[in-house]
Protein backbone atom coordinates (compact mmCIF):
# COMPACT_ATOMS: atom_id res chain seq x y z
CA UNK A 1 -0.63 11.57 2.34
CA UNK A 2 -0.97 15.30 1.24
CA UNK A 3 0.45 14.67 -2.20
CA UNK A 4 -2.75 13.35 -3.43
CA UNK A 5 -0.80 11.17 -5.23
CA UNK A 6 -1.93 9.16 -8.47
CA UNK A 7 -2.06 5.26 -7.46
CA UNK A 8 -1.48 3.30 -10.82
CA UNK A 9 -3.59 0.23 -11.22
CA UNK A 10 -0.94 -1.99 -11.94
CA UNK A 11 -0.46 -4.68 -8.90
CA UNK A 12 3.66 -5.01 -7.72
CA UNK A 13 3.16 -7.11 -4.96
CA UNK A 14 -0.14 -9.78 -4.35
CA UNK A 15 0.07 -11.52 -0.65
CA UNK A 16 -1.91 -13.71 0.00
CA UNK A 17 -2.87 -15.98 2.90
CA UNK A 18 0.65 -15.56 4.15
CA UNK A 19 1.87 -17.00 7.74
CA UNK A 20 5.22 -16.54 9.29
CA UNK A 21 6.97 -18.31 11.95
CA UNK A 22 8.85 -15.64 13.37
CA UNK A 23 9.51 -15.66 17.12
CA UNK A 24 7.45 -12.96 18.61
CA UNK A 25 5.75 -12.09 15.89
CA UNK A 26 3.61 -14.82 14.59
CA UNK A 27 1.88 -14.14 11.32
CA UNK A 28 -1.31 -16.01 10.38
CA UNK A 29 -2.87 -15.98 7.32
CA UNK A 30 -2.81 -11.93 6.04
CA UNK A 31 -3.32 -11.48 2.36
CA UNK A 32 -2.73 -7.30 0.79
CA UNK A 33 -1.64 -5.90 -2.57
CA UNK A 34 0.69 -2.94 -3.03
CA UNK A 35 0.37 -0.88 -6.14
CA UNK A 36 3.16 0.84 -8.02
CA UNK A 37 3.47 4.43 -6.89
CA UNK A 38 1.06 3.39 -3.54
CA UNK A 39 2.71 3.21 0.17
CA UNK A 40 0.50 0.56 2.08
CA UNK A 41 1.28 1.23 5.74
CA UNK A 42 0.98 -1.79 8.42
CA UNK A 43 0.31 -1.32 11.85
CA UNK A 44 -0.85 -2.72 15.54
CA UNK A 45 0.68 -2.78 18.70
CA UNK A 46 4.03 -4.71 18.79
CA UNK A 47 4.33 -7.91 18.63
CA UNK A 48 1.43 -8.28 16.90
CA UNK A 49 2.79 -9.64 13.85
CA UNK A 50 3.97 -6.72 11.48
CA UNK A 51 7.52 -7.20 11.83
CA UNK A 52 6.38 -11.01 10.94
CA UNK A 53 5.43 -9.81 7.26
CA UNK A 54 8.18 -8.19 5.86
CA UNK A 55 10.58 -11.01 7.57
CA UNK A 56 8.59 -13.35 5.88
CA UNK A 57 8.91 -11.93 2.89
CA UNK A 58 12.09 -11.44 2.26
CA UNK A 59 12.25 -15.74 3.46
CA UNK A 60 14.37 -14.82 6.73
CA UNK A 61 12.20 -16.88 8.56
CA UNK A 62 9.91 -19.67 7.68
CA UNK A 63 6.62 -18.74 5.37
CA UNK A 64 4.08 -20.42 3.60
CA UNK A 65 1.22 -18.70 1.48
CA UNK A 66 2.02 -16.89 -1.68
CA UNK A 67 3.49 -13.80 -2.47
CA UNK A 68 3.68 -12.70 -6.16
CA UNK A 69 5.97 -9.46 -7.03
CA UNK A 70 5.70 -8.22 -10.67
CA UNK A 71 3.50 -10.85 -11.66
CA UNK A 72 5.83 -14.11 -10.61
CA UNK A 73 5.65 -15.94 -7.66
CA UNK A 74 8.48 -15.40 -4.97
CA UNK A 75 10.32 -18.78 -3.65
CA UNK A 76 9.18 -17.91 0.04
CA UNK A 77 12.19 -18.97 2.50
CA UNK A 78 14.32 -18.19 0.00
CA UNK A 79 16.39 -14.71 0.51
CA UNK A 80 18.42 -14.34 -2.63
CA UNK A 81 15.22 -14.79 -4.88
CA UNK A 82 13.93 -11.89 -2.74
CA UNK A 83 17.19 -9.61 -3.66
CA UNK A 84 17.16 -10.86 -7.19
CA UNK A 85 13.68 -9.42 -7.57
CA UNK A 86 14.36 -5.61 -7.17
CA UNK A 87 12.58 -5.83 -3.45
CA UNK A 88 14.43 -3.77 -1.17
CA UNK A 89 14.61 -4.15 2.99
CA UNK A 90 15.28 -1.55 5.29
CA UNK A 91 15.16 -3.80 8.64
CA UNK A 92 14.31 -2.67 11.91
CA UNK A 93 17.16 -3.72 13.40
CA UNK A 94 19.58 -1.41 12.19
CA UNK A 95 22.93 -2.41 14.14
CA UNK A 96 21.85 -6.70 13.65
CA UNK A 97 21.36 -6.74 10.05
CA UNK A 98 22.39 -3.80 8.64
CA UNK A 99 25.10 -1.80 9.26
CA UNK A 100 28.73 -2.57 9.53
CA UNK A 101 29.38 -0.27 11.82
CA UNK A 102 33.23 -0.44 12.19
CA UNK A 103 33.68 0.43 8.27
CA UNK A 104 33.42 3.42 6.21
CA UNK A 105 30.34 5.11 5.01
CA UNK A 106 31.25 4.28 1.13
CA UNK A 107 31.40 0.76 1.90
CA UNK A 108 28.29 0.51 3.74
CA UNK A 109 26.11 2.33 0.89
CA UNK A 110 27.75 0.16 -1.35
CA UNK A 111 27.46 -3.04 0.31
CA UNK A 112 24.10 -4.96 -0.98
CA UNK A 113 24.91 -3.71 -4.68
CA UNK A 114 27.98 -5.31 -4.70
CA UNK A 115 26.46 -8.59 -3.15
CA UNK A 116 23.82 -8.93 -5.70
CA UNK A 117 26.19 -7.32 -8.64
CA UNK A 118 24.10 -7.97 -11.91
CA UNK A 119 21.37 -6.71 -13.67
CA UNK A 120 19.58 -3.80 -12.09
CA UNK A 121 23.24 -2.55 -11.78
CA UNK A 122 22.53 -0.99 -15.46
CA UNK A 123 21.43 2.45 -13.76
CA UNK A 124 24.71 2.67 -12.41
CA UNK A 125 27.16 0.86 -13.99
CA UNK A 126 28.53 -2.52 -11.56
CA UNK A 127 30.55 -2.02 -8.71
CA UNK A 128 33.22 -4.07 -7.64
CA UNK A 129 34.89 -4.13 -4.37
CA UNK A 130 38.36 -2.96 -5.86
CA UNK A 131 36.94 -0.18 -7.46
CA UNK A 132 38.06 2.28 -4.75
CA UNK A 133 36.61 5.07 -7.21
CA UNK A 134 33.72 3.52 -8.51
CA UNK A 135 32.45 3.22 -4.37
CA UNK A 136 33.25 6.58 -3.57
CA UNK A 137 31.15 7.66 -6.39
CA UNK A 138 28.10 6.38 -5.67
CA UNK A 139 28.48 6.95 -2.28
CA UNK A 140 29.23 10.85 -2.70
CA UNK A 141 25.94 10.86 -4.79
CA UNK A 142 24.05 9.32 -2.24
CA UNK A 143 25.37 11.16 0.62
CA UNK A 144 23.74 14.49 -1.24
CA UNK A 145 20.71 13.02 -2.36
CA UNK A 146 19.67 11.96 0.84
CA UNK A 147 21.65 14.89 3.05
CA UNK A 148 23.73 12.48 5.38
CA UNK A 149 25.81 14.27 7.72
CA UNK A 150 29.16 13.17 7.54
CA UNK A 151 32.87 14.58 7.59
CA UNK A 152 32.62 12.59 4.38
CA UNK A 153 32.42 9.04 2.69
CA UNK A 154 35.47 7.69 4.50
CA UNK A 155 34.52 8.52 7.70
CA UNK A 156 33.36 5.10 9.72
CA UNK A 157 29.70 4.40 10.22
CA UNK A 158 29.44 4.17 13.58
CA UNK A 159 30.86 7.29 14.13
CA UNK A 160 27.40 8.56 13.09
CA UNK A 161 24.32 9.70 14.38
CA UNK A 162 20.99 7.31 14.22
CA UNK A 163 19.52 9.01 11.92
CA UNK A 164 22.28 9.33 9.35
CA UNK A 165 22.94 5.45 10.27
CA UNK A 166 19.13 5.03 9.02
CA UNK A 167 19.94 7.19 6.05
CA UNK A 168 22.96 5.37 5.12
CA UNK A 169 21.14 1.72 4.97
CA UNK A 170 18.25 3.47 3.18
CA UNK A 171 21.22 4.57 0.32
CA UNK A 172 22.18 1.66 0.23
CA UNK A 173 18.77 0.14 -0.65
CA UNK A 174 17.89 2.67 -3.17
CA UNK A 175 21.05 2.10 -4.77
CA UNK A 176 19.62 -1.52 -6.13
CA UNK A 177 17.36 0.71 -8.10
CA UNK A 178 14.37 -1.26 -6.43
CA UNK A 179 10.35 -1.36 -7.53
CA UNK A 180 9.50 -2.21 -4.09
CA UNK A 181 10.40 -0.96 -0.77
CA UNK A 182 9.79 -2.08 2.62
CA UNK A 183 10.60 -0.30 5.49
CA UNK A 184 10.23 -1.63 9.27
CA UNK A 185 10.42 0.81 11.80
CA UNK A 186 12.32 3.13 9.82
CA UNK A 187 12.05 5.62 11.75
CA UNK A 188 12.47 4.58 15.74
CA UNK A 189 14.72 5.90 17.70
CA UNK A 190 16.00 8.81 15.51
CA UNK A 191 15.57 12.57 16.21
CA UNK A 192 12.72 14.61 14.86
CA UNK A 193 14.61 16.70 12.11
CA UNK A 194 15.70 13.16 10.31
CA UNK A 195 12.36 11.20 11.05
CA UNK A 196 10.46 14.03 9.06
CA UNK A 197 13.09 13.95 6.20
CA UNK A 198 12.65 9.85 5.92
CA UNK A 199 9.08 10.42 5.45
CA UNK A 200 9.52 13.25 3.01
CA UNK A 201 12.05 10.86 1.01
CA UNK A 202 9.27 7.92 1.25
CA UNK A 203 6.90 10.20 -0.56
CA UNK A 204 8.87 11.28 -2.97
CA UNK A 205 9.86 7.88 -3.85
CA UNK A 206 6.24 7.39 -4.19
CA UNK A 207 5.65 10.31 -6.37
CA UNK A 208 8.13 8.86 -8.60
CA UNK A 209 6.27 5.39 -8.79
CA UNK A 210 8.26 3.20 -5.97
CA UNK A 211 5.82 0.82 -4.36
CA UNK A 212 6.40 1.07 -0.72
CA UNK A 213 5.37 -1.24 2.86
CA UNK A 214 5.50 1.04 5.98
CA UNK A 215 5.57 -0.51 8.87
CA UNK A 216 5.45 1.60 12.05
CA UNK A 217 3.89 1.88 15.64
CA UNK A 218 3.37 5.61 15.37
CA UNK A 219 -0.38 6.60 14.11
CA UNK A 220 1.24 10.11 13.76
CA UNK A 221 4.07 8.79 11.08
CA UNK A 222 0.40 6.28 9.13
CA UNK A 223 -1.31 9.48 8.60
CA UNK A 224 1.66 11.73 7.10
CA UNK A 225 2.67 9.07 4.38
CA UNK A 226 0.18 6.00 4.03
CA UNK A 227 -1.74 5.51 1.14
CA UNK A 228 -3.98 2.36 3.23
CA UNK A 229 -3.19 0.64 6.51
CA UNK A 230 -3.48 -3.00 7.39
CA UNK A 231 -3.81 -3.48 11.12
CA UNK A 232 -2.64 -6.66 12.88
CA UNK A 233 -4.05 -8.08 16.02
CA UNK A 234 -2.34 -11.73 17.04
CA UNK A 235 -1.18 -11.63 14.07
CA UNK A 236 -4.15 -11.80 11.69
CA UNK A 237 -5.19 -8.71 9.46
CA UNK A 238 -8.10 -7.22 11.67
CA UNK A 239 -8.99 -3.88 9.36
CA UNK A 240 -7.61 -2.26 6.36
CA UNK A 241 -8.20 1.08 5.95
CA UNK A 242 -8.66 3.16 2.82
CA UNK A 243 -6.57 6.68 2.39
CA UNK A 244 -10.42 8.59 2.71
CA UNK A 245 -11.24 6.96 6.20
CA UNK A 246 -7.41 7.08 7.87
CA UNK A 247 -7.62 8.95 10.89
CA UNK A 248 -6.15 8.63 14.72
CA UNK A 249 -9.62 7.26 15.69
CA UNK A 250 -10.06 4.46 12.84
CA UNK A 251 -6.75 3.32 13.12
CA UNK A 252 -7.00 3.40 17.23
CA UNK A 253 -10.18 1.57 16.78
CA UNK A 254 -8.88 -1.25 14.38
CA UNK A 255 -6.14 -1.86 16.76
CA UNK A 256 -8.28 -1.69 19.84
CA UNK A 257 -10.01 -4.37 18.45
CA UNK A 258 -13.69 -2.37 17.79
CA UNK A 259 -14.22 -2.87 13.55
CA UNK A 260 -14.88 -6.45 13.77
């Protein structure tokens, strides 16, 4: 984090004692805040339960605890309270969940706005799925804020590379005008150009007082944007580190299993 960013005080998101029953990625018991403006980073060795969290969060698979975003408690197991909240998901299974791959790249950006049409829809204006112009608006916006490489907004997703796939479901997230952002694996599997402008874009939105989960394998990709780490181990929350003390070696240790 070389922005030596401000972190406000004020508390978005409160977890506590939160398990998930996800298959592979069992989390048990893990309680973390995220302050506005802050990007928390989670990591561990996979399978270790950090895919678990944000899963469990969002209520795509079963959860019990309590998470409280913006001062109200979130109906855990319960996706559309998740999207009504202003939380935003950028999943790390990018062809599963997120992209429709065999449609056009104004579509796609558009998609999850149009699904949860309503109030944070005031910084743009609503979309509906007729408006033709109203998609390719946005979209063109989008595609220039966040420099995806395309012939342009009609051409089909999956025409794409990863990367601009990534930055594509990422638009489309940001264009719910979210307070909170969680991002699993956002960067695997992309090329090194686009992974370094993801990260630059996760700061920014930072800077500008997003609250922001990163959840990653690489140390490397921790150190250039986190705020504070959690580590998992078997999914429980073995060390959390604060921005002073993140290095290769504490984080390596945490996971390694040697802060106990």
């Amino acid at each position: 984090n070389e922005s030596g960013r401000k972190v406000s005080d004020e508390v978005i998101l409160d977890v506590e004692h939160l398990c998930v029953n996800m298959p592979g990625e069992k989390v048990q018991d893990v309680s973390f805040k995220v302050h506005k403006g802050e990007i928390v980073g989670i990591g561990g060795l996979a399978g270790q339960g950090k895919l678990g969290i944000a899963n469990g969060i969002m209520g795509l698979y079963p959860a019990d605890g309590k998470v409280v975003f913006k001062g109200r408690e979130l109906s855990l197991n319960d996706t559309s309270d998740a999207l009504k909240s202003d939380i935003a998901f950028v999943s790390e299974d990018r062809k599963g969940v997120g992209l429709l791959l065999n449609s056009p790249i104004d579509l796609n950006i558009a998609f999850t706005a149009m699904e949860t049409e309503g109030k944070f829809l005031k910084k743009y204006g609503p979309i509906k799925l007729a408006d033709k112009k109203g998609i390719r608006a946005h979209a063109d916006k989008m595609i220039k804020d966040l420099d995806i490489r395309c012939t342009s907004a009609a051409q089909n997703t999956g025409a794409l590379s990863g990367g601009n796939q990534q930055k594509v479901i990422i638009a489309r997230w940001l264009l719910t005008n979210p307070d909170y952002l969680i991002l699993d694996e956002p960067t695997r599997g992309i090329d090194i150009g686009t992974k370094t402008e993801i990260q630059k874009l996760v700061l920014d939105l930072a800077d500008q007082g997003m609250a922001v989960t990163f959840i990653s394998s690489e140390v490397e990709e921790m150190l250039r944007t986190c705020s504070r780490m959690a580590v998992l181990r078997d999914g429980k929350k073995v060390g959390e580190i604060e921005e002073e003390d993140l290095s290769q070696e504490s984080i390596m240790k945490a996971i390694a299993g040697g802060d106990e």
